[in-house]
PDB file of N, CA and C in Angstrom:
ATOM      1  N   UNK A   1     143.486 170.592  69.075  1.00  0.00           N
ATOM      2  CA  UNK A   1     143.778 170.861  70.451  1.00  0.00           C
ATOM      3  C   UNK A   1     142.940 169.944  71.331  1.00  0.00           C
ATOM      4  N   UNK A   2     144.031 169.298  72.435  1.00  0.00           N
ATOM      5  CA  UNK A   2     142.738 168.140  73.183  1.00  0.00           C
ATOM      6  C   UNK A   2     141.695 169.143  74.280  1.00  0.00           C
ATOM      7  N   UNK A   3     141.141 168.417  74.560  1.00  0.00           N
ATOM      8  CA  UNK A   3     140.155 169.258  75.428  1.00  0.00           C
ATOM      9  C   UNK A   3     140.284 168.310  77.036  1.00  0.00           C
ATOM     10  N   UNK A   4     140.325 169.253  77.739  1.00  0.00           N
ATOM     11  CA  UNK A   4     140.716 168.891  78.988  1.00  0.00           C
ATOM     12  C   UNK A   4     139.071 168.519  80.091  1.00  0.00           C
ATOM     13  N   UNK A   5     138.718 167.627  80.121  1.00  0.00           N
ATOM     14  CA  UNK A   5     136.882 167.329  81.091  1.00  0.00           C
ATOM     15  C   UNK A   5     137.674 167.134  82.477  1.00  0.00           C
ATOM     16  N   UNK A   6     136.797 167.642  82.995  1.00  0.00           N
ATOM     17  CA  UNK A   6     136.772 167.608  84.645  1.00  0.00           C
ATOM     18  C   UNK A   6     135.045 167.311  85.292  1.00  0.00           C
ATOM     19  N   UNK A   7     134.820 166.650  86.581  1.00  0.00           N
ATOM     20  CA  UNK A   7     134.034 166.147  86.863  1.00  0.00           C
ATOM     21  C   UNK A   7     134.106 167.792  87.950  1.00  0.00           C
ATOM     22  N   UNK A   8     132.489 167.513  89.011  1.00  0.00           N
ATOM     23  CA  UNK A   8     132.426 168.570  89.410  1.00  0.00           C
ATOM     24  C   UNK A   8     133.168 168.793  90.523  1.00  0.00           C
ATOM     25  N   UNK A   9     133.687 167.480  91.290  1.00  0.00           N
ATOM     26  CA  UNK A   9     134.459 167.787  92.096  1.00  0.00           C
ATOM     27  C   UNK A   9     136.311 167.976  91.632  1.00  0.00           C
ATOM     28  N   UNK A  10     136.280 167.634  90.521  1.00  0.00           N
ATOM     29  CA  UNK A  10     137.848 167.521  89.906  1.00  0.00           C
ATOM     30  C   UNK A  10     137.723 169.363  90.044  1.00  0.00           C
ATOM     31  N   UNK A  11     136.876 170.330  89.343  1.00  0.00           N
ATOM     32  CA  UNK A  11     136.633 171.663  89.035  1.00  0.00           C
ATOM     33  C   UNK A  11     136.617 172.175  90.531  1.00  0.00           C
ATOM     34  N   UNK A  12     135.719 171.959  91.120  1.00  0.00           N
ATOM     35  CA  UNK A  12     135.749 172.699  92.477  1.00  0.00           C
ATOM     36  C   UNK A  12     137.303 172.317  93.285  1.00  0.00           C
ATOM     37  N   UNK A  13     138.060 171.823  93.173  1.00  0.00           N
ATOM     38  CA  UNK A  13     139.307 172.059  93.776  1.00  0.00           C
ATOM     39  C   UNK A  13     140.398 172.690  92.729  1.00  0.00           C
ATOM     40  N   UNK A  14     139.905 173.137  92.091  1.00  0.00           N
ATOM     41  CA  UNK A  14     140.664 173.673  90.409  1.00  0.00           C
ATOM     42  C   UNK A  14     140.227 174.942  90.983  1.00  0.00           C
ATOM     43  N   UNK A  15     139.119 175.753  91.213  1.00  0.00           N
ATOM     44  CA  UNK A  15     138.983 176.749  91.046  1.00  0.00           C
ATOM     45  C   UNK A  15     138.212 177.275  92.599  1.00  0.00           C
ATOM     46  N   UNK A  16     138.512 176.261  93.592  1.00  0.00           N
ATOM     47  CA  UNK A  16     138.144 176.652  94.953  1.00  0.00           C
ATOM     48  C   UNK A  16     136.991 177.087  95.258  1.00  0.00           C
ATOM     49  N   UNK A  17     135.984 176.576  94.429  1.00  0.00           N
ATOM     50  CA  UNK A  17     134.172 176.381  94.999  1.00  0.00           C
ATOM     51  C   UNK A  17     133.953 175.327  95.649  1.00  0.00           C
ATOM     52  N   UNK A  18     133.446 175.432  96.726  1.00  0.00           N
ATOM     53  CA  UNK A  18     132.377 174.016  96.727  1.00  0.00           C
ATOM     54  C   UNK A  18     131.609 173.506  95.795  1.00  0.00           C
ATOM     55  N   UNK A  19     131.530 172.171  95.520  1.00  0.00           N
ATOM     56  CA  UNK A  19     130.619 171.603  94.375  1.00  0.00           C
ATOM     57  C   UNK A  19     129.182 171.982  94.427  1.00  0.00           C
ATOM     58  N   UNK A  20     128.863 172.428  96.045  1.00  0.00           N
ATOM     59  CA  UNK A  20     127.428 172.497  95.994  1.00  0.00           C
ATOM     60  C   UNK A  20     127.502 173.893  95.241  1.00  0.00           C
ATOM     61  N   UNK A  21     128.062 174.916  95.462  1.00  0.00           N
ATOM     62  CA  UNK A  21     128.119 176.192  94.744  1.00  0.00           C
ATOM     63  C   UNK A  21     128.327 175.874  93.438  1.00  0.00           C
ATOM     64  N   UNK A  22     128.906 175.295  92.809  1.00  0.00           N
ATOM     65  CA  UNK A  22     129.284 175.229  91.181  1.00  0.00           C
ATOM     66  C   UNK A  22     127.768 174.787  90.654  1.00  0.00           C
ATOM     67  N   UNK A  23     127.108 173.196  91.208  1.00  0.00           N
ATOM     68  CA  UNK A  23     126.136 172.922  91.113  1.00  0.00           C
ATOM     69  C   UNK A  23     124.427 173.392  91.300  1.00  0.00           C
ATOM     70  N   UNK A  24     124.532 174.550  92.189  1.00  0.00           N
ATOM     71  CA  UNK A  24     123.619 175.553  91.797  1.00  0.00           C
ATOM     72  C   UNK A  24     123.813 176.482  91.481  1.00  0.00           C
ATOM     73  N   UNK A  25     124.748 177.486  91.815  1.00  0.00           N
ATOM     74  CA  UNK A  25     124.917 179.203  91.235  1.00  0.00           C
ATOM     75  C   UNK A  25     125.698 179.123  89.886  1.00  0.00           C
ATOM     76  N   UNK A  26     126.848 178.426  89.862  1.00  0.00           N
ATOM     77  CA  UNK A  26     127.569 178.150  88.531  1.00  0.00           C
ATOM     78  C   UNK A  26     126.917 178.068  87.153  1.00  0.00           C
ATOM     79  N   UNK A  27     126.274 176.563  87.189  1.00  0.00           N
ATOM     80  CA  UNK A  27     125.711 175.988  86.704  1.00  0.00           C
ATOM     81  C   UNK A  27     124.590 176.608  85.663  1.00  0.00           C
ATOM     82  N   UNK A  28     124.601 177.125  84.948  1.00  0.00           N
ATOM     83  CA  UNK A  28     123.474 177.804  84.014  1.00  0.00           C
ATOM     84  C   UNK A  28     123.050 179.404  84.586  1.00  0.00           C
ATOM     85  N   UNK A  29     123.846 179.438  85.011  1.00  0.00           N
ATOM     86  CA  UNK A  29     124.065 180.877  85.278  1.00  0.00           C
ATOM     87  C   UNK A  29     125.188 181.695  84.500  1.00  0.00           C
ATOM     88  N   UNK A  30     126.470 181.117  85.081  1.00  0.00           N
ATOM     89  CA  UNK A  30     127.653 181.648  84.711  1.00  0.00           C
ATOM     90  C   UNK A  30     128.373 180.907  83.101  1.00  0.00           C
ATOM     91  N   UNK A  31     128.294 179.198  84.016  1.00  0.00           N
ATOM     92  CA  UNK A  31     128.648 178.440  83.051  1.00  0.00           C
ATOM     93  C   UNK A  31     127.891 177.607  82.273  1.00  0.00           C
ATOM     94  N   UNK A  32     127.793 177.799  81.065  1.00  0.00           N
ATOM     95  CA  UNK A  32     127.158 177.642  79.708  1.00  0.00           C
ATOM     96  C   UNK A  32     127.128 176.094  79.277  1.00  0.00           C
ATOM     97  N   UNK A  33     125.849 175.460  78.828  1.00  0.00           N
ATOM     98  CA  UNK A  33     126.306 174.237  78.176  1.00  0.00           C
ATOM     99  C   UNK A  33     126.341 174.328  76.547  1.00  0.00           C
ATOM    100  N   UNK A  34     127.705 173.204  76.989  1.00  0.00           N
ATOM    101  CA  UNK A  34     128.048 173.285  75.776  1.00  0.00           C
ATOM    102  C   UNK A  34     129.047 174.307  74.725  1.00  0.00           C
ATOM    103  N   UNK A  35     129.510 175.558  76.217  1.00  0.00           N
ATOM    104  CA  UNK A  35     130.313 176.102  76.124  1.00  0.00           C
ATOM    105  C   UNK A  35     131.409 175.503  77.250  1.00  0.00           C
ATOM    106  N   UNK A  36     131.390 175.651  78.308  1.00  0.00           N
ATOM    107  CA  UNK A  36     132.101 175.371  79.544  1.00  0.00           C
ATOM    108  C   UNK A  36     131.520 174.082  80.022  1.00  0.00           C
ATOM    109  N   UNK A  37     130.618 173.308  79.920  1.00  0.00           N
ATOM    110  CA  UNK A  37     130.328 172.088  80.368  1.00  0.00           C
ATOM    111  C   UNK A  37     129.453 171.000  79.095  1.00  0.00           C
ATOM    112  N   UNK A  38     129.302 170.119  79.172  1.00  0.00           N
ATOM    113  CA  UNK A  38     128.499 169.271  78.497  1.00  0.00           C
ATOM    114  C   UNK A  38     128.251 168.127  79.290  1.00  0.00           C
ATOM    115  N   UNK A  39     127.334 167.444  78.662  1.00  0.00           N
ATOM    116  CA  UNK A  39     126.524 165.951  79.138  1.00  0.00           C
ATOM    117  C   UNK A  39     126.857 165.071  78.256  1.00  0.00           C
ATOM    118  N   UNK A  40     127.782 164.067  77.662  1.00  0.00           N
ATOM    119  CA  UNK A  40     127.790 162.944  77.621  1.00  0.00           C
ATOM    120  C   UNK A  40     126.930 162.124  76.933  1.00  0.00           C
ATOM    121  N   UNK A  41     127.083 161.655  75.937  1.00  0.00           N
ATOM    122  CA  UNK A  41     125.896 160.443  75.573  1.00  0.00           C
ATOM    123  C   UNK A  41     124.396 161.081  76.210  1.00  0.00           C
ATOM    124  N   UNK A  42     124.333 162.499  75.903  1.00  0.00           N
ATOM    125  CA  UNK A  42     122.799 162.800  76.287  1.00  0.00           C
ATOM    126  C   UNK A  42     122.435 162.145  77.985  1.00  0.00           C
ATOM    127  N   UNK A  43     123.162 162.254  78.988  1.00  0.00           N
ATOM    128  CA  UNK A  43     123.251 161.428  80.207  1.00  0.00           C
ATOM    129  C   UNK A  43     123.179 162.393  81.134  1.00  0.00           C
ATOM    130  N   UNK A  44     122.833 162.462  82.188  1.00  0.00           N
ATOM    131  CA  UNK A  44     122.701 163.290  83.570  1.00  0.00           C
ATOM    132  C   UNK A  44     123.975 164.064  84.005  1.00  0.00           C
ATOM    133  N   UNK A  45     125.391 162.683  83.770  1.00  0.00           N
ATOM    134  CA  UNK A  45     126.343 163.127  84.133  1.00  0.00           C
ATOM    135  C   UNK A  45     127.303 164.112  83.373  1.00  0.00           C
ATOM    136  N   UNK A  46     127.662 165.221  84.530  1.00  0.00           N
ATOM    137  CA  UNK A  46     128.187 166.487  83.648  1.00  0.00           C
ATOM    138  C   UNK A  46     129.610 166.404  83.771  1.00  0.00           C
ATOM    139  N   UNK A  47     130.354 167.010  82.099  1.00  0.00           N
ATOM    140  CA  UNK A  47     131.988 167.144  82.327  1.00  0.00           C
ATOM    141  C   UNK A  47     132.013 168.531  82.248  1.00  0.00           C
ATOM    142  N   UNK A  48     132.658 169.004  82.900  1.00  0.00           N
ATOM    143  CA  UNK A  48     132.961 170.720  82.892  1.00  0.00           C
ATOM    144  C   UNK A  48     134.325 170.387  81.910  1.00  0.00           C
ATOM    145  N   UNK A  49     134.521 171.728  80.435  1.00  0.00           N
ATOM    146  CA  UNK A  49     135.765 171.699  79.494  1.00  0.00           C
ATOM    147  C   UNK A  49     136.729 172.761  80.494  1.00  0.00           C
ATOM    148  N   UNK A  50     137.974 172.301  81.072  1.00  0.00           N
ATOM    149  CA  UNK A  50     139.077 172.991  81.896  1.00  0.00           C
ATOM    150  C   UNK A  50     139.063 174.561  80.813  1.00  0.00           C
ATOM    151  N   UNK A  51     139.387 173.909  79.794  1.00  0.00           N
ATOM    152  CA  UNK A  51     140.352 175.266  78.797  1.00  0.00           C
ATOM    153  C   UNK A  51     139.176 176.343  78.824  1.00  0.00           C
ATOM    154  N   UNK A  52     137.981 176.314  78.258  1.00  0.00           N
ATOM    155  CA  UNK A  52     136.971 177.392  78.487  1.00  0.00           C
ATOM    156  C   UNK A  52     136.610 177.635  79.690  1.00  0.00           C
ATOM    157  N   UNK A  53     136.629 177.418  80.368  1.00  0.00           N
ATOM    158  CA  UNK A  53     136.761 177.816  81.755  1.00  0.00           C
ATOM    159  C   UNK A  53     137.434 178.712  82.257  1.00  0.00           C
ATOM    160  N   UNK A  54     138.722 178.013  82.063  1.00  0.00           N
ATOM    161  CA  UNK A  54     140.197 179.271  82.221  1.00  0.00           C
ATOM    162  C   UNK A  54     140.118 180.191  81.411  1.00  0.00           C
ATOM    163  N   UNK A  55     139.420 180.170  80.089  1.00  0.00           N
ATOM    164  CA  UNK A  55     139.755 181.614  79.585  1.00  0.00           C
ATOM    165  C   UNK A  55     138.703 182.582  79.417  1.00  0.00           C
ATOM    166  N   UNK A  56     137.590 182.004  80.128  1.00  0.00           N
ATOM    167  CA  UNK A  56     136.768 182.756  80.872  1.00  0.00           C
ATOM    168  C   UNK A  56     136.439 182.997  82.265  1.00  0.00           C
ATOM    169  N   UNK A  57     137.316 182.435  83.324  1.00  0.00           N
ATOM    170  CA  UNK A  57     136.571 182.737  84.536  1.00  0.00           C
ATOM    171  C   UNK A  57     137.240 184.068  84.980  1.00  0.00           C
ATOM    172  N   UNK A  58     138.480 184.752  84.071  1.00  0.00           N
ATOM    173  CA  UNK A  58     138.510 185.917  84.833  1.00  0.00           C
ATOM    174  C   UNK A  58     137.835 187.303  84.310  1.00  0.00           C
ATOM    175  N   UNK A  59     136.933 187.040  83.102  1.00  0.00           N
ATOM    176  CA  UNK A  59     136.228 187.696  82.598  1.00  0.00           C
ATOM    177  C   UNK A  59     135.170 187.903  83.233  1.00  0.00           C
ATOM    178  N   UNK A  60     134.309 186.837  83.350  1.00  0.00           N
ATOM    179  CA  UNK A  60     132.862 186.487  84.129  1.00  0.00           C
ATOM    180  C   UNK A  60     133.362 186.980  85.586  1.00  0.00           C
ATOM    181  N   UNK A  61     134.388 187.005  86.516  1.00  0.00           N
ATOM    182  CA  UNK A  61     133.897 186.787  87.856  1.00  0.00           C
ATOM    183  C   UNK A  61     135.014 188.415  88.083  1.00  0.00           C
ATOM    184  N   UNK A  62     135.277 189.316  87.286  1.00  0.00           N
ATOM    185  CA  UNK A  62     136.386 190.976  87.192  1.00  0.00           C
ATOM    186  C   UNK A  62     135.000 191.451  87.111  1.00  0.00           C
ATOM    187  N   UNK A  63     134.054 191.098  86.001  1.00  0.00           N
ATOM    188  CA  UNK A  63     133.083 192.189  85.260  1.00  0.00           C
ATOM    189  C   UNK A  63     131.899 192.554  86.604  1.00  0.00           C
ATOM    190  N   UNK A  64     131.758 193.699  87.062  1.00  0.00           N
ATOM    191  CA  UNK A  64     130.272 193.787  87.459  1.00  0.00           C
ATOM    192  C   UNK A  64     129.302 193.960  87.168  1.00  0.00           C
ATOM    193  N   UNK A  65     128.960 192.795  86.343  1.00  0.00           N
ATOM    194  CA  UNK A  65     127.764 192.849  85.660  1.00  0.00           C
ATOM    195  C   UNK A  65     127.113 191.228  86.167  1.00  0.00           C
ATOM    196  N   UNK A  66     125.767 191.087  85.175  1.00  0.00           N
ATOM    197  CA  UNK A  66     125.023 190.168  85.664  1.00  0.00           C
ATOM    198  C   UNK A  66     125.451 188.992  84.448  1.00  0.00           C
ATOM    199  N   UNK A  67     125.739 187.665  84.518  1.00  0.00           N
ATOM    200  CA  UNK A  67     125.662 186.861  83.080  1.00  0.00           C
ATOM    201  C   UNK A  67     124.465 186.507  82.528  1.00  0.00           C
ATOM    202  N   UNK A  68     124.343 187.135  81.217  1.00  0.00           N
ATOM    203  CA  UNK A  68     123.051 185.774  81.053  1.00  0.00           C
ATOM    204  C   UNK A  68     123.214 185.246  80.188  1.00  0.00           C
ATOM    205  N   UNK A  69     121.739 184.486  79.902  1.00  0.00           N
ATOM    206  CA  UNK A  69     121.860 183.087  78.882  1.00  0.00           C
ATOM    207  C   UNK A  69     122.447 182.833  77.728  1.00  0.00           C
ATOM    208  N   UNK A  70     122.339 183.957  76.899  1.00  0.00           N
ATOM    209  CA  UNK A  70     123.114 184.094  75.690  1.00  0.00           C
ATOM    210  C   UNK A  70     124.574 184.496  75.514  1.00  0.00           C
ATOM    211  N   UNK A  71     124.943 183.941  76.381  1.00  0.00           N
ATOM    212  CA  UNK A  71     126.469 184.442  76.948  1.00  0.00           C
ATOM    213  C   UNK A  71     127.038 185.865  77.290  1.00  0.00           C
ATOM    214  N   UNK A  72     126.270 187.321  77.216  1.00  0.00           N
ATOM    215  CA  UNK A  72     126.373 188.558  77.334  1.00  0.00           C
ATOM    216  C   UNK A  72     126.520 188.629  78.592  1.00  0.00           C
ATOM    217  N   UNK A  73     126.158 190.269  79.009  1.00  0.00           N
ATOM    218  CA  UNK A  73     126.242 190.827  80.301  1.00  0.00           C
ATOM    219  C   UNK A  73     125.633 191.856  79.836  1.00  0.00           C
ATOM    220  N   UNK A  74     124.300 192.353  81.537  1.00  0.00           N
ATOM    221  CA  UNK A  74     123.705 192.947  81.416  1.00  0.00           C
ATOM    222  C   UNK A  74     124.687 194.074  82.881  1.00  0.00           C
ATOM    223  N   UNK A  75     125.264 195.143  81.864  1.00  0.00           N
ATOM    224  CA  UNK A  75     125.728 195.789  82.724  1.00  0.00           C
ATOM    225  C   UNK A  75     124.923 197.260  83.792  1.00  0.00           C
ATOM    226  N   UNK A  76     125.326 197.401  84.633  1.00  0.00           N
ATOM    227  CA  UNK A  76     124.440 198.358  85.427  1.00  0.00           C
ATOM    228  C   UNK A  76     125.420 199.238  86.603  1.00  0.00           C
TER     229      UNK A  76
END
């Protein structure tokens, strides 16, 4: 299956954030590296993966809970 990369502004009009929002609250909060994004040749610049994304953002952003690092939810 190919895998679909998006840059951060290709994503923020995909899913109607501002980049500055994806780039701090998103970003290692919600979305995971190396699950939903990666770096490239070990490089600064980030590709967000489309397909994990989509088949998680209506999980992560329905649940009221908190995400954390290990991909769970700390529910309350």
């Amino acid at each position: 299956m190919a895998q679909t990369y998006l840059t951060t502004e290709e994503l923020s009009q995909l899913i109607k954030y501002d980049v500055r929002t994806i780039r701090e609250q998103l970003k290692d909060r919600v979305l995971l590296e190396g699950v939903h994004y990666i770096r490239p040749f070990g490089g600064r610049k980030i590709l967000y993966m489309w397909e994990a994304i989509q088949r998680d953002i209506s999980k992560t952003f329905t649940h009221s809970s908190i995400p954390m690092a290990n991909g769970g939810y700390a529910r309350g």
